[in-house]
Protein backbone atom coordinates (compact mmCIF):
# COMPACT_ATOMS: atom_id res chain seq x y z
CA UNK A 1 -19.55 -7.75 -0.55
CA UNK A 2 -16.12 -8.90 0.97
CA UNK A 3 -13.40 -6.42 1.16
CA UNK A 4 -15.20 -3.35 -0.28
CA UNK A 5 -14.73 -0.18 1.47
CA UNK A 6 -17.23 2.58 2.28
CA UNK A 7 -16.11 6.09 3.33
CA UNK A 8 -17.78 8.71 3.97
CA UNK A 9 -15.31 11.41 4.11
CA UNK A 10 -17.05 14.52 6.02
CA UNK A 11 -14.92 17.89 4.80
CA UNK A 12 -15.57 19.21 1.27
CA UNK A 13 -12.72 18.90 -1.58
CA UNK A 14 -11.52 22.66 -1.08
CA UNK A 15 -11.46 22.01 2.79
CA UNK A 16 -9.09 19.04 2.40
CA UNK A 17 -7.08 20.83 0.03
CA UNK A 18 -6.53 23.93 2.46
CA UNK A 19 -5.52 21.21 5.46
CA UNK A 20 -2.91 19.31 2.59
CA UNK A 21 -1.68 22.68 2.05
CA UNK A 22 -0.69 23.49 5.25
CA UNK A 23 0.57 20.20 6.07
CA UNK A 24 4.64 20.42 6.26
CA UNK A 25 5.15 16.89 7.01
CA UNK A 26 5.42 14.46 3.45
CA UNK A 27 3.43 11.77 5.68
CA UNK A 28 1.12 13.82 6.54
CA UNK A 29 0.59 15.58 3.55
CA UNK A 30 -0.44 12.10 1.94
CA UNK A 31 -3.04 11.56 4.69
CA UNK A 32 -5.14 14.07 3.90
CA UNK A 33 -4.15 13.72 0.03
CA UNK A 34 -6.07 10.66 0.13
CA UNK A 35 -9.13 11.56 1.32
CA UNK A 36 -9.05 14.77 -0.81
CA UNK A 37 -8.20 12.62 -4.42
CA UNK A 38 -11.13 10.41 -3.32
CA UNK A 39 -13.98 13.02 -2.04
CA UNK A 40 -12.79 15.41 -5.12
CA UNK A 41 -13.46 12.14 -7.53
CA UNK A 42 -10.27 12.58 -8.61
CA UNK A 43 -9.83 9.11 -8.06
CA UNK A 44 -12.54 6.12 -7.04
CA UNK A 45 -10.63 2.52 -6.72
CA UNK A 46 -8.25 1.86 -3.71
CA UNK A 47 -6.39 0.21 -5.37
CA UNK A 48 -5.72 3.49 -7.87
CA UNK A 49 -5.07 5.65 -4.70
CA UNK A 50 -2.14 3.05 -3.60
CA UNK A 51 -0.85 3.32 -7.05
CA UNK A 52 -0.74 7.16 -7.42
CA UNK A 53 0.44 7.49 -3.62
CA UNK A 54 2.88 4.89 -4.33
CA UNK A 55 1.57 3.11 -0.91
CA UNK A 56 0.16 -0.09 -0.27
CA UNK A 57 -3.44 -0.44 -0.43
CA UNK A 58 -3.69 -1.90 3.24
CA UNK A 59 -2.12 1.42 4.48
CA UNK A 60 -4.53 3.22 2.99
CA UNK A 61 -7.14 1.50 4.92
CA UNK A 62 -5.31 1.84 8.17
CA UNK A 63 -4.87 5.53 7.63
CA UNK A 64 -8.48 5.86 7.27
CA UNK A 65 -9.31 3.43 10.18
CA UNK A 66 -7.13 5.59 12.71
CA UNK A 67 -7.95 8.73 13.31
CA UNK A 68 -4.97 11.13 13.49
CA UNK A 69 -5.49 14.61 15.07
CA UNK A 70 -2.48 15.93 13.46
CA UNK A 71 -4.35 15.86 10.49
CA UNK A 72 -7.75 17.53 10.90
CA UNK A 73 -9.78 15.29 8.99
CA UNK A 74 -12.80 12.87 10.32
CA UNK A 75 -14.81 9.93 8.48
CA UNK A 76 -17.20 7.46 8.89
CA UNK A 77 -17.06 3.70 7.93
CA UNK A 78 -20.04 2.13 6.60
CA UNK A 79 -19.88 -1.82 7.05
């Protein structure tokens, strides 16, 4: 399926949370928000994640493609 996106987002919800806590940085804070509104099932569509993140979708997607030290966090794509 074109354009479908498959994370697998290694940390546990309460994990994520503790890292988003501790996060002083608004940017950063959102990077690990993401992954913790999707892995807590919060949220499940992309496209709902750019929404309540007010971000584009693409963004999204690059934020998971890089990996960022800063914030602590690692995943996996599935293709």
């Amino acid at each position: 399926m074109v354009g479908v996106l498959t994370l697998l987002i290694h940390e546990d919800a309460v994990m994520l949370r503790s890292l988003m806590e501790k996060q002083t940085q608004p940017t950063s804070r959102e990077k690990i928000q993401a992954p913790y509104l999707l892995k807590s099932g919060i949220i499940k569509i992309r496209q709902h994640l750019a929404q309540v993140l007010a971000r584009h979708a693409s963004t999204l997607t690059r934020w998971f493609r890089i990996y960022h030290p800063s914030c602590g966090f690692s995943c996996d794509f599935l293709i």
